[in-house]
Protein backbone atom coordinates (compact mmCIF):
# COMPACT_ATOMS: atom_id res chain seq x y z
CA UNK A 1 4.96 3.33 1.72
CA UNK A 2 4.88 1.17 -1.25
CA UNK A 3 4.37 -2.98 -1.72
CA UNK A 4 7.69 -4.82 -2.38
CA UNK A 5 6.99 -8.15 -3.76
CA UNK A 6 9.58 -11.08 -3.66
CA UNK A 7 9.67 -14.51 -5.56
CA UNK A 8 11.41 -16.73 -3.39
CA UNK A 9 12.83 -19.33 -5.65
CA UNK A 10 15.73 -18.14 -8.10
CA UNK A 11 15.18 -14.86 -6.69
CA UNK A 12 15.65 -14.07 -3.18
CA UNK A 13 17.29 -17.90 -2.89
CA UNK A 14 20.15 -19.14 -5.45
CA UNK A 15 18.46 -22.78 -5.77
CA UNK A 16 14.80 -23.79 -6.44
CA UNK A 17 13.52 -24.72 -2.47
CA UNK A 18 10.35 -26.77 -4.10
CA UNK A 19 13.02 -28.92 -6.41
CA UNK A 20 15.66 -29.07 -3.21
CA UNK A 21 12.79 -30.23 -0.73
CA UNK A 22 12.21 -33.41 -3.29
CA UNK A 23 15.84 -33.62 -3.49
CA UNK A 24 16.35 -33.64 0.33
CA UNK A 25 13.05 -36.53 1.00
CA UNK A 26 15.41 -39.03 -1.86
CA UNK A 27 18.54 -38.39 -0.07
CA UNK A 28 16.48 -38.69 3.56
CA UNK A 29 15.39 -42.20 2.07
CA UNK A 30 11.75 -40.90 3.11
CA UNK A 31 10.60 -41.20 -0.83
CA UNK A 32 11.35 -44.10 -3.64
CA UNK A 33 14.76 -42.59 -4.98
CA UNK A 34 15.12 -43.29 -8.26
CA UNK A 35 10.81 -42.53 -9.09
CA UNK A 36 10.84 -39.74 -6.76
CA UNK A 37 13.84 -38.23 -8.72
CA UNK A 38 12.94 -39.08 -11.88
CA UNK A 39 9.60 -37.40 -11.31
CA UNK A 40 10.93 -34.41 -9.16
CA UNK A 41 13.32 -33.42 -12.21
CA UNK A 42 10.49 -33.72 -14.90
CA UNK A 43 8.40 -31.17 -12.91
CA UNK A 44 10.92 -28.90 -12.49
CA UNK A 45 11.78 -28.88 -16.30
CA UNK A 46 8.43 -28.68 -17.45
CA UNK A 47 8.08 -25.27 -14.72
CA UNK A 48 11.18 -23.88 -16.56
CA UNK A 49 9.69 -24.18 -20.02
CA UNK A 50 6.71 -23.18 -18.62
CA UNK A 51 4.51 -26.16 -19.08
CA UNK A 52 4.12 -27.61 -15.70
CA UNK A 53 0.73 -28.81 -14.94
CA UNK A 54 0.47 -27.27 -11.71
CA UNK A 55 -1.96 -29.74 -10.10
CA UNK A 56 -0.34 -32.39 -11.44
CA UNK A 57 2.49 -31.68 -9.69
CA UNK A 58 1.14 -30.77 -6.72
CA UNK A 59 -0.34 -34.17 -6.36
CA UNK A 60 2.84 -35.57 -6.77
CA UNK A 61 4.84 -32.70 -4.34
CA UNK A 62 1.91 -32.66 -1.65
CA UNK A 63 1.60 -36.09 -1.08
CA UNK A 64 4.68 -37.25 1.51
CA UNK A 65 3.26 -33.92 3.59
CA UNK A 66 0.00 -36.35 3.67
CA UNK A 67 2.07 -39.46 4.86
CA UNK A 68 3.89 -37.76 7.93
CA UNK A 69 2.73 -36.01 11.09
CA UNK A 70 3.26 -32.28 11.67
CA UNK A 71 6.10 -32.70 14.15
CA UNK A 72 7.72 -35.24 12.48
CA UNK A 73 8.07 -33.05 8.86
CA UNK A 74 8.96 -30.30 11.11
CA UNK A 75 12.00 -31.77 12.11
CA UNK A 76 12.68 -32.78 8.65
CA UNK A 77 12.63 -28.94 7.75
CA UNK A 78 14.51 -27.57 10.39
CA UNK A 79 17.57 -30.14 8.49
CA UNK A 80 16.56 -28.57 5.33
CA UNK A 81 17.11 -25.58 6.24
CA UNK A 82 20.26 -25.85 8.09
CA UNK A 83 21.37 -28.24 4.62
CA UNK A 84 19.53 -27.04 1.66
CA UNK A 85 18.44 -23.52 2.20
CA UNK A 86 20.91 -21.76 4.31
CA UNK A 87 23.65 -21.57 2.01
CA UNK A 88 21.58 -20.22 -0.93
CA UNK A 89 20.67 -17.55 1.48
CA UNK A 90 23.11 -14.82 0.06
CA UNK A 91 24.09 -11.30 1.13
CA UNK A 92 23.03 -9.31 -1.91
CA UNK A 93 19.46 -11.26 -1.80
CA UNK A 94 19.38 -10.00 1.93
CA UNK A 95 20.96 -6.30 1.50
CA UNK A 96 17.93 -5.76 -1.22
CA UNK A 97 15.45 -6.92 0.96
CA UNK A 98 17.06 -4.91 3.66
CA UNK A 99 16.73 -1.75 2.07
CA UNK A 100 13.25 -2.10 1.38
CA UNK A 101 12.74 -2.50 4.88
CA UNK A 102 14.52 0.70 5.72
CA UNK A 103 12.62 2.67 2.79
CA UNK A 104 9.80 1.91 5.08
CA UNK A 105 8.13 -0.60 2.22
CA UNK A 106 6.00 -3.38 3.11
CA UNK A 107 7.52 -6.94 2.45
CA UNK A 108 5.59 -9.75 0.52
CA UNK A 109 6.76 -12.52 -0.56
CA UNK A 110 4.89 -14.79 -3.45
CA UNK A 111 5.97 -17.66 -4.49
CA UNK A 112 4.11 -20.83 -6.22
CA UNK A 113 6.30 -23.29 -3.54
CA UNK A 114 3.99 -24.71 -0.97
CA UNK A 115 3.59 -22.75 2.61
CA UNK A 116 5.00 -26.06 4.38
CA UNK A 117 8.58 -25.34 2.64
CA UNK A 118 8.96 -21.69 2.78
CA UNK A 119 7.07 -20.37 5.23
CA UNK A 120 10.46 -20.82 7.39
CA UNK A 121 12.40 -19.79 4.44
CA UNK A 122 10.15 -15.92 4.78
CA UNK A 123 10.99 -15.87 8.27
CA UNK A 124 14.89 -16.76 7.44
CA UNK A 125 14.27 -13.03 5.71
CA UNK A 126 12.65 -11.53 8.40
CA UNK A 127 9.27 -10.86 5.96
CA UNK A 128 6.10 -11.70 7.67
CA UNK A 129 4.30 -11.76 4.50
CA UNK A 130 3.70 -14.71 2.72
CA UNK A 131 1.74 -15.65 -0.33
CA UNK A 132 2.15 -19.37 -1.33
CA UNK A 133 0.69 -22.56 -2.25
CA UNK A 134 -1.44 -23.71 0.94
CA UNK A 135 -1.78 -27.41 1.35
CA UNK A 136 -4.88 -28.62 2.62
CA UNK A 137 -5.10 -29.12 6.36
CA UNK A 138 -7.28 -31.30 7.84
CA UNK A 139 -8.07 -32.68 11.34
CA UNK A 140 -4.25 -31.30 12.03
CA UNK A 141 -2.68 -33.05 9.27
CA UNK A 142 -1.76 -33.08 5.58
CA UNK A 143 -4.59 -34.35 3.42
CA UNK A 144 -2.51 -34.05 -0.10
CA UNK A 145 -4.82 -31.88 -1.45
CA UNK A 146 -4.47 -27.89 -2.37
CA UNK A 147 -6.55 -25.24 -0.57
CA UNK A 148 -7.82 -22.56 -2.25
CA UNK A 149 -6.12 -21.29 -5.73
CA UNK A 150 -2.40 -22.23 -6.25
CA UNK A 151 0.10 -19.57 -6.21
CA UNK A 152 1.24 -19.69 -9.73
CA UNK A 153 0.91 -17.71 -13.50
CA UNK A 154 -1.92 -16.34 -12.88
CA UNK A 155 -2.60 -17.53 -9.64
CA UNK A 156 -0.43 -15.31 -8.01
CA UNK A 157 -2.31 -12.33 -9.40
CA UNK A 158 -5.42 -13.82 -8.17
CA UNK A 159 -3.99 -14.46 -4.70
CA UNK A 160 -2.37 -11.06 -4.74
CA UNK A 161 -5.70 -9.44 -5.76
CA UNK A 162 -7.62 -11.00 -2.53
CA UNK A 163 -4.32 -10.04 -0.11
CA UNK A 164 -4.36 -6.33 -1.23
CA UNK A 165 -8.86 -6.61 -0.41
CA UNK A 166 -7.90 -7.91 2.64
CA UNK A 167 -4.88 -5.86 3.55
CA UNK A 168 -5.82 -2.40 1.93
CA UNK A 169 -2.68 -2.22 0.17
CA UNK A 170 -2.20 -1.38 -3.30
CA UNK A 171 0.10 -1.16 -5.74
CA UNK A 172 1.08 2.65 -6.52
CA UNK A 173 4.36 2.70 -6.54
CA UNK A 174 4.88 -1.10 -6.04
CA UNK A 175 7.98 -3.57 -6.85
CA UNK A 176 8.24 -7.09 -7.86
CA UNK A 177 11.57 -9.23 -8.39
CA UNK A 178 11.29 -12.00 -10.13
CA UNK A 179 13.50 -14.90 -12.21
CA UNK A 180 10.79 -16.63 -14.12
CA UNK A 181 8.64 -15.73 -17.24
CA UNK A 182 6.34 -17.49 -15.38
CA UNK A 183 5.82 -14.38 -13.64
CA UNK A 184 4.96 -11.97 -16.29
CA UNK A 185 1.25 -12.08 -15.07
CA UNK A 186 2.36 -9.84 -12.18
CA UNK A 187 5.43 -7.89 -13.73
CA UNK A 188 3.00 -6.36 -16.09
CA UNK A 189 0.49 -5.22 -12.51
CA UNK A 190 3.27 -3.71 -10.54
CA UNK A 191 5.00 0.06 -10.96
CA UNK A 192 8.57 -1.25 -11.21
CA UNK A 193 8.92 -4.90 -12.94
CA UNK A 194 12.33 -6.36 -11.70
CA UNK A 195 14.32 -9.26 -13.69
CA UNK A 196 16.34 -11.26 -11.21
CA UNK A 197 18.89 -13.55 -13.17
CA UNK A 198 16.43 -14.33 -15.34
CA UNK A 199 15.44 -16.95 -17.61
CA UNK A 200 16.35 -16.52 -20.89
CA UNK A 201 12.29 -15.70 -21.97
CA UNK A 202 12.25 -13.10 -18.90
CA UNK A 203 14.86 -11.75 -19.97
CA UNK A 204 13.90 -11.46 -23.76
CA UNK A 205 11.25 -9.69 -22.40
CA UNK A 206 12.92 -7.51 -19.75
CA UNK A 207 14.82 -6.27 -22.71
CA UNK A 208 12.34 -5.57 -25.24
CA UNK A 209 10.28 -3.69 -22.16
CA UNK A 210 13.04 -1.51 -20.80
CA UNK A 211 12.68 -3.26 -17.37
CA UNK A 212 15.92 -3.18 -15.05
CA UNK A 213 18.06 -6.91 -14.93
CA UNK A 214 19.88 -7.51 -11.90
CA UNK A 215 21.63 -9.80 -10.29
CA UNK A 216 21.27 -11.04 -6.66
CA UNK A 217 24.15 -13.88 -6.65
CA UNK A 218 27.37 -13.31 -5.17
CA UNK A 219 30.20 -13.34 -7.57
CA UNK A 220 32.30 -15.62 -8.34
């Protein structure tokens, strides 16, 4: 039985969920548009050149969680969903995943998008396994803050190393799938490095590595 890891965003989904859940608070009125958007996009293109200051943003991204009670941004999401993440929810994204599951493989999903956005999103897949960003809980809310390490570059090797203590997994024989050359920390760890519609630096890389490209959107 070997590990099959996931990225969520621009891998198992066709959109960005962390971008789209900004996207969906400006068009909610719930945020200041036009500052919200303006800020929202600048993150995202700084992730995609792979600059983002991940605390930064996660300052900015964590802080209408803090604003809002539990049952009210749960309500938000379950819109989201049925909005925003349902229709990037594909066949060929769910067939891969699918035969994983039938191999007998155990199901991760990492992502660096906070646990509040996907966590759902996992469960829309049927994986029970989840690494992500965790916002801070406390007293039963949002604080804003982060807990623990994010779930990004590096981070997700970190987080993956302390899952795999816990778990007694391991990775002989694993799989990851990503987009981003923000994951090359963990495609170099795993047995079988995936591309996923990559970016163009992934899939420079890919390339010049030998590792497999494929593509997971539906065509057109």
């Amino acid at each position: 039985m070997a590990l099959a890891i996931f990225d969520l965003d621009n891998t198992l989904l066709t959109g960005d969920s962390d971008y789209l859940w900004g996207r969906f608070l400006v068009e909610q009125g719930l945020v200041d548009g036009d500052h919200y958007e303006r800020e929202n996009q600048r993150f995202y293109d700084a992730y995609k050149a792979g600059t983002l200051d991940i605390f930064e943003f996660l300052a900015f991204s964590l802080k209408p969680l803090a604003e809002h009670d539990m049952e009210t941004l749960n309500g938000w999401h379950r819109q989201f969903m049925e909005q925003m993440i349902a229709p990037l929810i594909q066949a060929p994204a769910q067939a891969l995943v699918e035969k994983h599951r039938q191999q007998g493989d155990t199901l991760l999903i990492i992502t660096a998008t906070n646990h509040f956005v996907t966590a759902p999103i996992a469960a829309a897949f049927g994986i029970d396994n989840l690494l992500a960003t965790d916002p801070e809980i406390v007293d039963g809310r949002y604080s804003g803050g982060v807990a623990g390490t994010p779930c990004f570059q590096h981070g997700k090797v970190e987080r993956l190393d302390s899952w795999l203590a816990e778990t007694r997994h391991n990775l002989e024989g694993s799989w990851f799938y990503s987009d981003s050359h923000n994951d090359l920390p963990l495609l170099e760890k795993v047995t079988h490095p995936v591309a996923v519609d990559p970016d163009q630096q992934l899939a420079d890389n890919a390339t010049e590595r030998g590792w497999p490209i494929i593509s997971l959107h539906l065509e057109q």
